[in-house]
N, C-alpha and C. Protein backbone atom coordinates (compact mmCIF):
# COMPACT_ATOMS: atom_id res chain seq x y z
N UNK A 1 -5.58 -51.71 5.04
CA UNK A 1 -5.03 -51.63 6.38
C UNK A 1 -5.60 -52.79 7.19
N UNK A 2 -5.20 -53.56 7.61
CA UNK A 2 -5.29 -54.71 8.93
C UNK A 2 -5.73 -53.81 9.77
N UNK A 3 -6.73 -54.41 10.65
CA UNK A 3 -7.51 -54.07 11.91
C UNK A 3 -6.42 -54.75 12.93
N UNK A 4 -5.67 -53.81 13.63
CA UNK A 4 -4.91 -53.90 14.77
C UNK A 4 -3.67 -53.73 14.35
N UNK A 5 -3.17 -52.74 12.75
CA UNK A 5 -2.12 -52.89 12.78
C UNK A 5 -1.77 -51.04 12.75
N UNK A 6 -0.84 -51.06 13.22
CA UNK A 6 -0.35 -49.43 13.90
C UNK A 6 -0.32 -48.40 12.48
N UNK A 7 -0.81 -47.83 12.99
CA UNK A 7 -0.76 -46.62 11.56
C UNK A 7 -0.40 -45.02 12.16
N UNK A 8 0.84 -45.06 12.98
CA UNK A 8 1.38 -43.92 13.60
C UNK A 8 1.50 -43.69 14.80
N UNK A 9 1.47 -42.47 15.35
CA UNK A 9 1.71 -42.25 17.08
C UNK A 9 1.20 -40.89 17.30
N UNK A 10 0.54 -40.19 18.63
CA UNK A 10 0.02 -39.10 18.82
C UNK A 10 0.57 -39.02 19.91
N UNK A 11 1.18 -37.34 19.67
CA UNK A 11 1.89 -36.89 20.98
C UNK A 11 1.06 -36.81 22.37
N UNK A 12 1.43 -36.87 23.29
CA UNK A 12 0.00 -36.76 24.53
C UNK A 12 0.15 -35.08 25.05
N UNK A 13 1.81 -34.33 24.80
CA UNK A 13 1.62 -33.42 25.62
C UNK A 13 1.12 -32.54 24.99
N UNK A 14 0.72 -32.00 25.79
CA UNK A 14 -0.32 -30.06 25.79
C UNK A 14 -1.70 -31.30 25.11
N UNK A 15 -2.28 -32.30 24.83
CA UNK A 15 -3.51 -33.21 24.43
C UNK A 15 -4.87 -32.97 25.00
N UNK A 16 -5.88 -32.88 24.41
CA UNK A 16 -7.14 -32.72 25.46
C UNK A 16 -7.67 -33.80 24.51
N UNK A 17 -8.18 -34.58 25.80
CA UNK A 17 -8.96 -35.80 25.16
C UNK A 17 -10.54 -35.17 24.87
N UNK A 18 -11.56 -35.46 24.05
CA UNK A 18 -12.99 -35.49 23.81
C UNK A 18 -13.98 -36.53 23.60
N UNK A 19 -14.87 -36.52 24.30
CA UNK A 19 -15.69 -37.38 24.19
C UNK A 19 -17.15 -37.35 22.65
N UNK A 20 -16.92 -37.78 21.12
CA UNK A 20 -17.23 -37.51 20.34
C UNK A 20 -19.13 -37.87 20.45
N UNK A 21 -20.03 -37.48 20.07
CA UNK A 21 -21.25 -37.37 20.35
C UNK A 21 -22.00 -38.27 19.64
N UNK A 22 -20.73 -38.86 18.25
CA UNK A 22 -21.63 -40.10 17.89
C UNK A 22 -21.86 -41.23 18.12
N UNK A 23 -21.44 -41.90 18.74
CA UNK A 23 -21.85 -42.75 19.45
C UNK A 23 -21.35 -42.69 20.87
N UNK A 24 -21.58 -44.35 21.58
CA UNK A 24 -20.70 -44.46 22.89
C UNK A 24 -19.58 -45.00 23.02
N UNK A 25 -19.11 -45.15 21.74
CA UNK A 25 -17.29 -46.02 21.66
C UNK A 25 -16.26 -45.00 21.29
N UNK A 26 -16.62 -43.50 20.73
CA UNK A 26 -15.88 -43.00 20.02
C UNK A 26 -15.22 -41.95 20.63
N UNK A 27 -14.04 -41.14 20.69
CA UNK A 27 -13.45 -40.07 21.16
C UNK A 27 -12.52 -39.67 20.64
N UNK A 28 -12.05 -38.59 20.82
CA UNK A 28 -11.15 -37.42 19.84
C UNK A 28 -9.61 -37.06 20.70
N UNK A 29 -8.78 -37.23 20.50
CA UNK A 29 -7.42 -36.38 20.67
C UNK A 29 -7.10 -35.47 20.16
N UNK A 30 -7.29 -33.93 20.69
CA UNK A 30 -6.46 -33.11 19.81
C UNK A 30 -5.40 -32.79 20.19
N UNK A 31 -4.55 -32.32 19.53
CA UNK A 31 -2.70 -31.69 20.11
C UNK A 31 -2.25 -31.54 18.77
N UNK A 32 -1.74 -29.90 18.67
CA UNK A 32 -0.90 -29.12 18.02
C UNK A 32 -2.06 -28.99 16.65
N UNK A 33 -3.20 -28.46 17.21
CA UNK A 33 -4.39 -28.24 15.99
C UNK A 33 -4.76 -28.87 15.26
N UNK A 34 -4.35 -30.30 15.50
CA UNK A 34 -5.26 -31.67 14.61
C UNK A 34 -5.48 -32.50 15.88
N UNK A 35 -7.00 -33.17 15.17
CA UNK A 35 -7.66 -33.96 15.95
C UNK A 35 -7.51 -35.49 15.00
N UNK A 36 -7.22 -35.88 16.36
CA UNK A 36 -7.44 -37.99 15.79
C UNK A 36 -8.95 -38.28 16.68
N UNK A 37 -9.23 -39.20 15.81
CA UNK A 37 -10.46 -39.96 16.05
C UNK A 37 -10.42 -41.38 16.52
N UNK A 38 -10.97 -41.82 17.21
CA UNK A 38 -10.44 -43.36 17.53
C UNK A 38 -11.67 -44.03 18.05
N UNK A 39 -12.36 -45.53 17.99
CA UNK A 39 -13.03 -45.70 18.19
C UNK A 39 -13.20 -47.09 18.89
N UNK A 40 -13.14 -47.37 19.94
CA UNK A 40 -13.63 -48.15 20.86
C UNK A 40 -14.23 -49.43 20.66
N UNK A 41 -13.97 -50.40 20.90
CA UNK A 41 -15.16 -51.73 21.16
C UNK A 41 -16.57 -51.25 21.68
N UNK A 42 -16.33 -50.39 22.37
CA UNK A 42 -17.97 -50.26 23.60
C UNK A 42 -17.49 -49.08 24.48
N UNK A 43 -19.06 -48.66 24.95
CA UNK A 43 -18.75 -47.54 25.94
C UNK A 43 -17.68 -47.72 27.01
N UNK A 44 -17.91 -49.08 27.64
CA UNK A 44 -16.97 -49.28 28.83
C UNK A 44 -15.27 -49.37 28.31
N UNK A 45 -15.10 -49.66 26.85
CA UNK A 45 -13.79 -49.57 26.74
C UNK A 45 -13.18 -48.28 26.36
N UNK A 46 -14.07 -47.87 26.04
CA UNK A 46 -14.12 -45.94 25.66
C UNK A 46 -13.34 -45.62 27.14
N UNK A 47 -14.37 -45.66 27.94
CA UNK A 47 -14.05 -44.72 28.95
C UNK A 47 -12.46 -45.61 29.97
N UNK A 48 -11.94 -46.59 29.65
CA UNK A 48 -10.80 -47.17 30.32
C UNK A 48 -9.69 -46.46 29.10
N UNK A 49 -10.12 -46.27 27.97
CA UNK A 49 -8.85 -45.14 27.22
C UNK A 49 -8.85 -44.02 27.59
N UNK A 50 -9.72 -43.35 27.98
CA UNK A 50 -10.09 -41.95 28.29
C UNK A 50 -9.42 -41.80 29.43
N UNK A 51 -9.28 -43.00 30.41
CA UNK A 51 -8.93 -42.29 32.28
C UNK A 51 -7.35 -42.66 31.85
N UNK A 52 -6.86 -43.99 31.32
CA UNK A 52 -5.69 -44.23 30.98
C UNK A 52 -4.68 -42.71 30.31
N UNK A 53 -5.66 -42.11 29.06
CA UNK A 53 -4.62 -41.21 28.51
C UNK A 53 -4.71 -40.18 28.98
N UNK A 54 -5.75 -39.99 29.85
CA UNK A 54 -5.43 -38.76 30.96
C UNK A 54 -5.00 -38.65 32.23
N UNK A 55 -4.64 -40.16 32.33
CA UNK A 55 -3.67 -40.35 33.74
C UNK A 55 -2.21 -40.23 33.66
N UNK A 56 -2.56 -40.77 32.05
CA UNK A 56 -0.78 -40.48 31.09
C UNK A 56 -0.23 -39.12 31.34
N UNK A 57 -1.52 -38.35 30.48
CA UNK A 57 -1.06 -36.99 30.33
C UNK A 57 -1.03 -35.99 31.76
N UNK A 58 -1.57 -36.39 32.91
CA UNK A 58 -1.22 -35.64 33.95
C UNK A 58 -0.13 -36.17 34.79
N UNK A 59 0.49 -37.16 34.45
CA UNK A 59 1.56 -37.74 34.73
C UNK A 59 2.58 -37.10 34.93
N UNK A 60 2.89 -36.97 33.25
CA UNK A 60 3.86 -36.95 32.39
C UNK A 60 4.10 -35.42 32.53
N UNK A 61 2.58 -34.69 32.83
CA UNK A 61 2.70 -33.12 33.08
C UNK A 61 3.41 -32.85 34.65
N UNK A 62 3.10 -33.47 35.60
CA UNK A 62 3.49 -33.18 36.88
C UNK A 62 5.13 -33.86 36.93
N UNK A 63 5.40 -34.57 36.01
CA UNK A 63 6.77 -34.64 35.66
C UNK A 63 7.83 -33.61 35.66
N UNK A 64 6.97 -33.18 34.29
CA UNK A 64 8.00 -32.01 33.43
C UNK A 64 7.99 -30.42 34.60
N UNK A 65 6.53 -30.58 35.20
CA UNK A 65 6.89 -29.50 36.23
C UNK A 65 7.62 -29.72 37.36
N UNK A 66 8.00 -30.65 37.82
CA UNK A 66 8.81 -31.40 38.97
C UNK A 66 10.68 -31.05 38.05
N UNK A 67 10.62 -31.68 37.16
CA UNK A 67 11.89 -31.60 36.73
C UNK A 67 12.10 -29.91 36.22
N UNK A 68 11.25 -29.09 35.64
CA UNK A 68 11.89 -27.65 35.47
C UNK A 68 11.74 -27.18 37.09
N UNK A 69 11.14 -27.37 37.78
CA UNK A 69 11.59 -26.79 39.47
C UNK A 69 12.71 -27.34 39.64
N UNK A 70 13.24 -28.72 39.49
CA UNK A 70 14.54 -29.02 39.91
C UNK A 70 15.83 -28.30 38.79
N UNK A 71 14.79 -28.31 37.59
CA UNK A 71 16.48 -27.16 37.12
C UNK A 71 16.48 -25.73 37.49
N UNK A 72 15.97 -25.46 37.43
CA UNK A 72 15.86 -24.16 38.08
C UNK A 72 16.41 -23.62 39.51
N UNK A 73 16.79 -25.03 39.89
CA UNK A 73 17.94 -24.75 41.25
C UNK A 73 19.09 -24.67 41.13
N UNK A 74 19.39 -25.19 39.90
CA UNK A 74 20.70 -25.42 39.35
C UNK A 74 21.20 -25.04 38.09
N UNK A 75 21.68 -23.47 38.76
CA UNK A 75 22.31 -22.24 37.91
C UNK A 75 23.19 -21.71 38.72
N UNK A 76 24.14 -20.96 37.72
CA UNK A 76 25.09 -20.36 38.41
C UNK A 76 24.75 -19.13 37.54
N UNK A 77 25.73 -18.06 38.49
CA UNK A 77 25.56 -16.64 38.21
C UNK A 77 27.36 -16.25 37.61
N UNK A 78 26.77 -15.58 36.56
CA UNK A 78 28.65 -15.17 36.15
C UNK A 78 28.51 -14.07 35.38
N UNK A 79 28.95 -13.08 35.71
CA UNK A 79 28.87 -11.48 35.21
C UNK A 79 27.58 -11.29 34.80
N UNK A 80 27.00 -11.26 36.39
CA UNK A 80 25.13 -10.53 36.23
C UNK A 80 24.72 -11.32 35.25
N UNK A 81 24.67 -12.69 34.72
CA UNK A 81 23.83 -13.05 33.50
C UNK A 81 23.81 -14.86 34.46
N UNK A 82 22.82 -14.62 34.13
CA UNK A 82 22.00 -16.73 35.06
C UNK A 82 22.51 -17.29 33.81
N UNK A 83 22.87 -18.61 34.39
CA UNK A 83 23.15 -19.68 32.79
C UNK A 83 22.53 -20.56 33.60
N UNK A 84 21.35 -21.43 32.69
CA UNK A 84 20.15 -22.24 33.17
C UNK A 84 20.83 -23.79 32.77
N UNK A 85 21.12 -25.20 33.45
CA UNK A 85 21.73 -25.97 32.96
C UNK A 85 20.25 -26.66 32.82
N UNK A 86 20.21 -27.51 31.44
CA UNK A 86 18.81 -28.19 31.41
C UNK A 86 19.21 -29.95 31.56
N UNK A 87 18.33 -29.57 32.80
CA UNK A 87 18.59 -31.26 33.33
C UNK A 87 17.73 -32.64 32.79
């Protein structure tokens, strides 16, 4: 494997980032019961991935709750039963 060449993709949502205890470059992603490992140049670049993929992931979360409040306005009612349109 080449150093810098892509070897997949990790989902960010429902993600909790971790800060791994062996050294100061290293930290953990878990999501959907597996953890990735990833490891840093240096502490200071550690922690600019860490605020980045959790600025991602609260983003991307205040998104998806912004957009199901906006569908959720937009239903109609037809013989007592809601039909939810997903926007």
């Amino acid at each position: 494997m080449m150093r810098g060449s892509r070897r997949g993709c990790v989902r960010l949502r429902g993600a909790v980032i971790g800060i791994d205890d062996e050294d100061d470059s290293t930290f953990t992603i878990t999501v959907d019961q597996k953890t990735f490992h990833f490891q840093a140049r240096d502490a200071d670049e550690r922690e600019k991935w860490i605020h980045a993929l959790e600025d991602t992931i609260l983003r991307h979360t205040l998104q998806l709750q912004a957009s199901f409040t906006f569908a959720l306005t937009f239903f109609t009612s037809q013989n007592n039963k809601v039909q939810w349109y997903d926007c």
